[in-house]
Structures are given as C-alpha cells and as structure tokens.
C-alpha atoms as a PDB file:
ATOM      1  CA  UNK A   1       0.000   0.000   0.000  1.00  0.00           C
ATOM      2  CA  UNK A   2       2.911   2.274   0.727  1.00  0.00           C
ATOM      3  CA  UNK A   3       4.464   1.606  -2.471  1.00  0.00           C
ATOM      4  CA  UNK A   4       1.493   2.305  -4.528  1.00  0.00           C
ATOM      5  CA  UNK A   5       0.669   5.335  -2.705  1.00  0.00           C
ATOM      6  CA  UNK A   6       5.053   6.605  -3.612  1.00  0.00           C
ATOM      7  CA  UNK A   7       4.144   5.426  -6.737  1.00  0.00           C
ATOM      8  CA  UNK A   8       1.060   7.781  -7.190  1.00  0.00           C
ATOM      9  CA  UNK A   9       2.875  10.895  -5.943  1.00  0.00           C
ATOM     10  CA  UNK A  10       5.658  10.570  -8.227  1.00  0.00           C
ATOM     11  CA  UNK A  11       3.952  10.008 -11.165  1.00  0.00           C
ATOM     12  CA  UNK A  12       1.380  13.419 -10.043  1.00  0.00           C
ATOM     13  CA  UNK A  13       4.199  15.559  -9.009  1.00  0.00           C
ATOM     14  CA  UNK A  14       5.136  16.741 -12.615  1.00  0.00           C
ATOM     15  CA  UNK A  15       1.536  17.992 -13.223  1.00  0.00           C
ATOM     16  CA  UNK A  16       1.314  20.132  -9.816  1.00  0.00           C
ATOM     17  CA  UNK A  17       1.680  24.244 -10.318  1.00  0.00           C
ATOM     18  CA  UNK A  18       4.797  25.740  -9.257  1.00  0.00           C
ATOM     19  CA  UNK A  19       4.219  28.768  -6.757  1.00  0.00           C
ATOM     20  CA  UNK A  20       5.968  31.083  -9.416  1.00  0.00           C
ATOM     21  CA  UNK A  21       3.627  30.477 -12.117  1.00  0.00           C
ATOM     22  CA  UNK A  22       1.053  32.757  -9.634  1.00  0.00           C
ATOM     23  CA  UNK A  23       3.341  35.216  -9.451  1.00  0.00           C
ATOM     24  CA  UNK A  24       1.698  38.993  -9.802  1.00  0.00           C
ATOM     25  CA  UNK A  25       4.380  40.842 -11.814  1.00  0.00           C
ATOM     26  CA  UNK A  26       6.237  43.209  -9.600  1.00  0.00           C
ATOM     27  CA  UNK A  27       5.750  47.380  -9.784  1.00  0.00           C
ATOM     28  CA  UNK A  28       8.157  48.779 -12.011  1.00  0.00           C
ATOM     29  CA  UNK A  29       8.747  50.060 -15.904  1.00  0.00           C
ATOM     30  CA  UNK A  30      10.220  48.761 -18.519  1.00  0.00           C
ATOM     31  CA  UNK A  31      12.339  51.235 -20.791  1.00  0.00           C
ATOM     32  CA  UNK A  32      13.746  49.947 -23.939  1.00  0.00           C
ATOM     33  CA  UNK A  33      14.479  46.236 -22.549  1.00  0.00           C
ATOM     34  CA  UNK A  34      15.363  47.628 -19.004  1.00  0.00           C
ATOM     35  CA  UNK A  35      13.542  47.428 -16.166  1.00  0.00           C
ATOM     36  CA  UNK A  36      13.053  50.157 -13.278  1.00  0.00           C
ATOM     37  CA  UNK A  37      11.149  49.173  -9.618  1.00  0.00           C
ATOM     38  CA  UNK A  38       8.326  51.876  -8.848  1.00  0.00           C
ATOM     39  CA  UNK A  39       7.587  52.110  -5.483  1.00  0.00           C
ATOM     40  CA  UNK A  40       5.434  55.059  -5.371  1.00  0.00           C
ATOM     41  CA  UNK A  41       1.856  56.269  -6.952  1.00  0.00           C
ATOM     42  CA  UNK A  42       0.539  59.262  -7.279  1.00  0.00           C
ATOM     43  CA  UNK A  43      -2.990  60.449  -8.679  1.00  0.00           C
ATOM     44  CA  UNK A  44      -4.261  64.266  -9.319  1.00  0.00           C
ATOM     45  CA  UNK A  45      -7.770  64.770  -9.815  1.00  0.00           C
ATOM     46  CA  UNK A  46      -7.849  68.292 -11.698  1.00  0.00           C
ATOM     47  CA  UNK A  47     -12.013  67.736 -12.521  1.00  0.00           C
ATOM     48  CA  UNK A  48     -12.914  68.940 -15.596  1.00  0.00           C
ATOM     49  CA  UNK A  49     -11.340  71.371 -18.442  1.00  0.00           C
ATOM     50  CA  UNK A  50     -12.875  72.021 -22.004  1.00  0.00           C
ATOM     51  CA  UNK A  51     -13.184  68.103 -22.962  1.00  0.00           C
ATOM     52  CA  UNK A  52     -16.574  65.861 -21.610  1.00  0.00           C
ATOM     53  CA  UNK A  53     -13.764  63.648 -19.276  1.00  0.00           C
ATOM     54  CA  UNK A  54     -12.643  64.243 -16.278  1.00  0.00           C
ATOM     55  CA  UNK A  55      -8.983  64.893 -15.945  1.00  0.00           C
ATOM     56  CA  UNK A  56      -6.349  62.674 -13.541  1.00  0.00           C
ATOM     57  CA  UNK A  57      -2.956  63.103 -13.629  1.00  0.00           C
ATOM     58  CA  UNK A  58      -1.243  59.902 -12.807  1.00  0.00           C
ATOM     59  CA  UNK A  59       2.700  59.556 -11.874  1.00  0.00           C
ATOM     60  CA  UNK A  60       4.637  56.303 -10.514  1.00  0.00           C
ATOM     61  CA  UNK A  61       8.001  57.022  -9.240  1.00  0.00           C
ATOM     62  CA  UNK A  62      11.209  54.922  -8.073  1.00  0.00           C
ATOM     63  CA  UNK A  63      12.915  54.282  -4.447  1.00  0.00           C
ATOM     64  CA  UNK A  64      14.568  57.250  -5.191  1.00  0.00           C
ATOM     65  CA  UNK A  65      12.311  60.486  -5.052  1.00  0.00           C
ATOM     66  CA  UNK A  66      10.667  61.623  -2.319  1.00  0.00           C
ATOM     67  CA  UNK A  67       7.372  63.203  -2.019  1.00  0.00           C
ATOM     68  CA  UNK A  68       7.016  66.888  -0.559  1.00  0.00           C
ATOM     69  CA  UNK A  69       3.334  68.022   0.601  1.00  0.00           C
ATOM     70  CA  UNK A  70       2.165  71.175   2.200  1.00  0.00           C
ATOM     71  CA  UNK A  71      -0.692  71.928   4.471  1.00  0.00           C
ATOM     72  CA  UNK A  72      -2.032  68.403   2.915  1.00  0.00           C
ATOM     73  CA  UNK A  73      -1.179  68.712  -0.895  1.00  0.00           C
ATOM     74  CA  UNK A  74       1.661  67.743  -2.981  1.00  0.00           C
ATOM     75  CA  UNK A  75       4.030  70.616  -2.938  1.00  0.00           C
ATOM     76  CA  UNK A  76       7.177  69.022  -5.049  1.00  0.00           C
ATOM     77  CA  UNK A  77       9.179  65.914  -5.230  1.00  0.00           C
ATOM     78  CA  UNK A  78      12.739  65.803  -5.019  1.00  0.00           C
ATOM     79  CA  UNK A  79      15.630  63.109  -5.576  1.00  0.00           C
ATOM     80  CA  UNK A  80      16.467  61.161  -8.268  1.00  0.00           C
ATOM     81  CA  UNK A  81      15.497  58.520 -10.202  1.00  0.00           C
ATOM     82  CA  UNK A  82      13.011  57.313 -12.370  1.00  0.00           C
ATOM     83  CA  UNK A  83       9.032  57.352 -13.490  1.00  0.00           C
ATOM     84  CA  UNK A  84       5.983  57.619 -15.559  1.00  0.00           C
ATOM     85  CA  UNK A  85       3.523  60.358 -16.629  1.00  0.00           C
ATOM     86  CA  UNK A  86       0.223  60.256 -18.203  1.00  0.00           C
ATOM     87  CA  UNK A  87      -2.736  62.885 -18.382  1.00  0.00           C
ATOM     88  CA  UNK A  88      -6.038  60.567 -18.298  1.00  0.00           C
ATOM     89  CA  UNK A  89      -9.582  61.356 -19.070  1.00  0.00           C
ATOM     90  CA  UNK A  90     -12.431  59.388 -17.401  1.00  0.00           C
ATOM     91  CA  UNK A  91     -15.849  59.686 -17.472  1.00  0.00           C
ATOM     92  CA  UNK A  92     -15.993  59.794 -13.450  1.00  0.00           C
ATOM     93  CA  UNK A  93     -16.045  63.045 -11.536  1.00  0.00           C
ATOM     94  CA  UNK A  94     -14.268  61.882  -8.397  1.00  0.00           C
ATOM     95  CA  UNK A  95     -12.087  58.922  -8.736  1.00  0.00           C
ATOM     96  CA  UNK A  96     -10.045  57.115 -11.787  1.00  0.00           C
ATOM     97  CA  UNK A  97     -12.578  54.663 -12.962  1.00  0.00           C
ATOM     98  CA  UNK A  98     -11.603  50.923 -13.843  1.00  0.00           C
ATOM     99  CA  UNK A  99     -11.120  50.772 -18.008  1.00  0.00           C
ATOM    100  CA  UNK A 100      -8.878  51.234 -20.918  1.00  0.00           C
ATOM    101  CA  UNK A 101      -7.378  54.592 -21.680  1.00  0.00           C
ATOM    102  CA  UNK A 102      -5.860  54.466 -25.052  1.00  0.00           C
ATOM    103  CA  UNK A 103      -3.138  57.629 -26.543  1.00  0.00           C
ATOM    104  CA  UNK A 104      -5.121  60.667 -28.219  1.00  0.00           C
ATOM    105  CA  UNK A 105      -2.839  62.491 -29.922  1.00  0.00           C
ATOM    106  CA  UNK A 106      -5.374  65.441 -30.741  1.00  0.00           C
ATOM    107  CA  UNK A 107      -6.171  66.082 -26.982  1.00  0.00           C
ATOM    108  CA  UNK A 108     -10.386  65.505 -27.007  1.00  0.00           C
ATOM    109  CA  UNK A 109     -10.025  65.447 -23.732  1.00  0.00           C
ATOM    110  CA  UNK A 110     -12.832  62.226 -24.200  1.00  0.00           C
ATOM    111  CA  UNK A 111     -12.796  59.352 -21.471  1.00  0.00           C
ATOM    112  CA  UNK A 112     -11.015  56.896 -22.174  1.00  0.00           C
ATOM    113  CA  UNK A 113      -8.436  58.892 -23.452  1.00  0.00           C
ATOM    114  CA  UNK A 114      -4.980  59.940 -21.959  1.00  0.00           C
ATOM    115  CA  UNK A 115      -3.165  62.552 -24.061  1.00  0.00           C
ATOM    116  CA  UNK A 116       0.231  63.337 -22.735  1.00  0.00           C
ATOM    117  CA  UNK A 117       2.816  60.787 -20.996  1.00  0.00           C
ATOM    118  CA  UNK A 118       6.397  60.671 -20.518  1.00  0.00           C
ATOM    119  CA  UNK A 119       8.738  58.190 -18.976  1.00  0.00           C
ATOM    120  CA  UNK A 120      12.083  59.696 -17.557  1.00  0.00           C
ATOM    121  CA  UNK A 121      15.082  57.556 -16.504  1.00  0.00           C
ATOM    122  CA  UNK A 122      17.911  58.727 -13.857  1.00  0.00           C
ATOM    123  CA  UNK A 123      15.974  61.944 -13.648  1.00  0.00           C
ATOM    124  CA  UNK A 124      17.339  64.572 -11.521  1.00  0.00           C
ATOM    125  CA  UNK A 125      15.143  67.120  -9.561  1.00  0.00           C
ATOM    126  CA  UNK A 126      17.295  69.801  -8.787  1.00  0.00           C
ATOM    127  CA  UNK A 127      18.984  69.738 -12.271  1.00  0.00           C
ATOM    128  CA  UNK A 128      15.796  68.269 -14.244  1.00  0.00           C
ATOM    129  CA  UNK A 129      18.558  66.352 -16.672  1.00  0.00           C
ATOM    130  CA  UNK A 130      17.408  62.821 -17.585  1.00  0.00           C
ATOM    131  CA  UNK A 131      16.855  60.653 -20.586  1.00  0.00           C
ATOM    132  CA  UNK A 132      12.972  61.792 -21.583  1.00  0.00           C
ATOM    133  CA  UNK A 133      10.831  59.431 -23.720  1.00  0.00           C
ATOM    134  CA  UNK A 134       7.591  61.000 -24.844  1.00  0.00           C
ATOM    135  CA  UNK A 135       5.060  58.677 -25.180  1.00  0.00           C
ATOM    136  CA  UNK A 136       3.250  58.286 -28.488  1.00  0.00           C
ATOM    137  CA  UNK A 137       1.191  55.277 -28.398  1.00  0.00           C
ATOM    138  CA  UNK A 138       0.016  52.845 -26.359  1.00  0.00           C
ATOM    139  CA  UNK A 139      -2.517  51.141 -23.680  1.00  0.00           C
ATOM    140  CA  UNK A 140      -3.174  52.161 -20.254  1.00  0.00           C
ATOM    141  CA  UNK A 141      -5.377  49.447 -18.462  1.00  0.00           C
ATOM    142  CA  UNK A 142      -6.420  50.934 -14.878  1.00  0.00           C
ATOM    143  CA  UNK A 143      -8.725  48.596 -12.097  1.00  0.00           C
ATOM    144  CA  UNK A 144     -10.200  50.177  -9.388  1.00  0.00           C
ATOM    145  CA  UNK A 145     -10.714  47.729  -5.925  1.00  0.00           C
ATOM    146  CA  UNK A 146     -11.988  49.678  -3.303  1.00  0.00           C
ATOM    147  CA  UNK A 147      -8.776  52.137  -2.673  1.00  0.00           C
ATOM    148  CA  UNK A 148      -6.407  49.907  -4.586  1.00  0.00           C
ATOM    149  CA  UNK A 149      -5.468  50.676  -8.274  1.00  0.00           C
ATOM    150  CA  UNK A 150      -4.124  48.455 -10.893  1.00  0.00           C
ATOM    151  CA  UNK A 151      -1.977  50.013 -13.530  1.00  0.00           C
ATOM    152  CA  UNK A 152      -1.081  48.273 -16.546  1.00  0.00           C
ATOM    153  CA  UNK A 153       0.655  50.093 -19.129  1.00  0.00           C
ATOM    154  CA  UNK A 154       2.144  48.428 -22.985  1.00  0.00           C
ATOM    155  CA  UNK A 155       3.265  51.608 -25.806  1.00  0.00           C
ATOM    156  CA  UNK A 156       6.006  53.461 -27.894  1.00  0.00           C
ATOM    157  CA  UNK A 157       7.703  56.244 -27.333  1.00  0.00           C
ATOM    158  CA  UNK A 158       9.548  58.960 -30.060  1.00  0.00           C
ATOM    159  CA  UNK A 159      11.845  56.291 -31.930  1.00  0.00           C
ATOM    160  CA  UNK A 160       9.562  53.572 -31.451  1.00  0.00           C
ATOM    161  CA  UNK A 161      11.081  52.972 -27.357  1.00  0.00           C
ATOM    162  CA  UNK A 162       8.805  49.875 -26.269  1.00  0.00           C
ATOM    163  CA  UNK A 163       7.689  51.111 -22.746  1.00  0.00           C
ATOM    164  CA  UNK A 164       5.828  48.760 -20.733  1.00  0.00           C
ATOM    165  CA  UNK A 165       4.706  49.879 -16.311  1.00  0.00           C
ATOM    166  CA  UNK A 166       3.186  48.403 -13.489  1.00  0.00           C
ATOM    167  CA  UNK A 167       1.930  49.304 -10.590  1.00  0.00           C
ATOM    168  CA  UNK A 168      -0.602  47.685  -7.706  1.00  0.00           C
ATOM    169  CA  UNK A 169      -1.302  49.402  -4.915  1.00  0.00           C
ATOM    170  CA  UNK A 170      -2.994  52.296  -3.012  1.00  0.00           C
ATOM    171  CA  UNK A 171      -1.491  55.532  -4.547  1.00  0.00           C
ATOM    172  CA  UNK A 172      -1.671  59.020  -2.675  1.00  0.00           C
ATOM    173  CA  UNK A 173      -4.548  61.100  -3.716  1.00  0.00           C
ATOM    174  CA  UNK A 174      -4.849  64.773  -4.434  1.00  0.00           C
ATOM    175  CA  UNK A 175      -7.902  65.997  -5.357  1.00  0.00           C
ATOM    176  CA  UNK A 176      -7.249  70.220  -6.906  1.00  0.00           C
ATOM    177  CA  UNK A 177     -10.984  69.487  -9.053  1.00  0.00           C
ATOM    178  CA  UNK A 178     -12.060  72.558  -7.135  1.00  0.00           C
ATOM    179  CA  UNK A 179      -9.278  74.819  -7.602  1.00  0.00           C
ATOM    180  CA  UNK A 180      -9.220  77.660 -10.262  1.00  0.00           C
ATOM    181  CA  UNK A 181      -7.413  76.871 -13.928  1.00  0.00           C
ATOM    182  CA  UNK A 182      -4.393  78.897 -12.811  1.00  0.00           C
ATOM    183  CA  UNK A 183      -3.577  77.228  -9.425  1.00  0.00           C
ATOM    184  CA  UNK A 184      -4.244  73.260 -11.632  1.00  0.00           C
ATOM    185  CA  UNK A 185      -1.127  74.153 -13.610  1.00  0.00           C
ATOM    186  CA  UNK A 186       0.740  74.977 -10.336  1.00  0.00           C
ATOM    187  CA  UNK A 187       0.714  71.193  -8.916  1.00  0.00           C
ATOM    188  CA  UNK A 188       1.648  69.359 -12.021  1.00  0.00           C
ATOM    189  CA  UNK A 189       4.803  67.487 -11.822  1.00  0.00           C
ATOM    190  CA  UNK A 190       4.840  66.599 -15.263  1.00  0.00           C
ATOM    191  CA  UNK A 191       8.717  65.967 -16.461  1.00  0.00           C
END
C-alpha cells in the first residue's frame, strides 16, 4: 500500500503548479528592454477642463524620489530617479474609474483617453537632466478595488522605445478638481 501510494505521488508531481507560475508581476517600468522598480503612486484629480472627461494626472516614481506636501497637498518631489507620466480622461467626476485609456494624440479630452505621458530615466530634480521618452502610443489598463489601483501600461515612445509599467497598490490622492485653472497648472509634476 505504501508503495502504490510513492508510486502515485511521483507520477502526479510533474503535473502540480509551481508557486511562481502565480506570481503577480512586480511594480516597475520597462524602458527599452530595461527594467526600473516603482515604489510610489501618485494620482491628481484636476475635474474637468474644455473636454466631456474628467482629468487625472497619474505619476509612478522609483525608491529614489521623495514626495514633498504642504498643508495636505503635494508641494514638489525631489531626488532622483526614475518614473511615468500620463494625463487621463475618465468619465468619473471623483475617482479614476476601472477601463482602458488608449493615446489621443489630438487632446479631445474624451474618457477613455490619456493625451500626454512621458517616462524619464535617472531623472534629476534639482537639475531636471534625464533621458525623456515621450510617449506616443500605447494602452493604459487601470482597475479600481476599493482604494487599490491596478496600472497596466504596454506603448512606444519617439523612436519607437517599447515602454511597458506596473503598478498595484494604493497611490496618494490629491484631489485640486475645485481649484481655479491657474492654481491646476501649479501642482503638475509633469517631467
């Protein structure tokens, strides 16, 4: 009996999962065949401008920047390192809704939409030298799960860079949707 029952794990062992196969793909970008960890999320609602969507600024950063705030809003972030950029449009007035956003190069402003993005590698604050890659194509998949957001990003860059992100997690909110035009610009941290 003790035999068969050897018998029957070895020959079921091959067929069993490994652990890794599970794995949920870790938070970083993906420049040009190299890969950069984000540790850090950031999301801007700016509410609404001359478009039907609803504007969110979304920004993923590396180990290596560090977040300023001010009386409870984002005030500037310094260090250096690396991250990702896009201006998104959803159809949602308070929060990033779950969907695909997909690269409008004529600005509509429409949900579903994000217009600008850039990706930045060994960028420095203080100096603001880096190696910029504008985005001009691509995906942005974003789930919503209670307060945590799923970013999924796959697109080109100028000189067709493949540029791939990720990023799960709860990011740090800042919501300027009431604020005048002028004082929207003044937050930005666009590269």
């Amino acid at each position: 009996m003790l035999l068969m029952l050897l018998m029957a794990v070895i020959v079921l062992a091959p067929g069993c999962k490994d652990d890794d196969d599970d794995k949920t793909p870790s938070n970083s970008m993906n420049v040009a065949g190299t890969n950069y960890e984000m540790s850090q999320a950031i999301l801007e609602n700016y509410g609404q401008f001359s478009g039907s969507g609803y504007n969110f600024d979304l920004v993923l950063l590396s180990p290596g920047f560090v977040i300023h705030e001010v009386n409870g809003e984002l005030d500037s972030v310094s260090g250096v390192g690396h991250g990702i950029s896009f201006e998104i449009f959803t159809a949602t007035e308070d929060f990033l809704s779950s969907g695909e956003y997909t690269y409008d190069a004529d600005g509509t402003e429409n949900p579903g939409t994000f217009d600008d993005g850039t990706a930045v590698v060994e960028f420095n604050s203080t100096t603001e030298n880096g190696t910029y890659y504008d985005i001009t194509d691509g995906k942005l998949t974003v789930e919503k799960s209670g307060t945590t957001y799923t970013f999924s990003f796959d697109g080109t860059a100028t000189n067709d860079v493949k540029i791939s992100a990720y990023y799960k997690g709860v990011p740090i909110i800042y919501d300027y949707s009431d604020d005048s035009k002028s004082a929207k610009a003044s937050h930005r941290i666009f590269w």
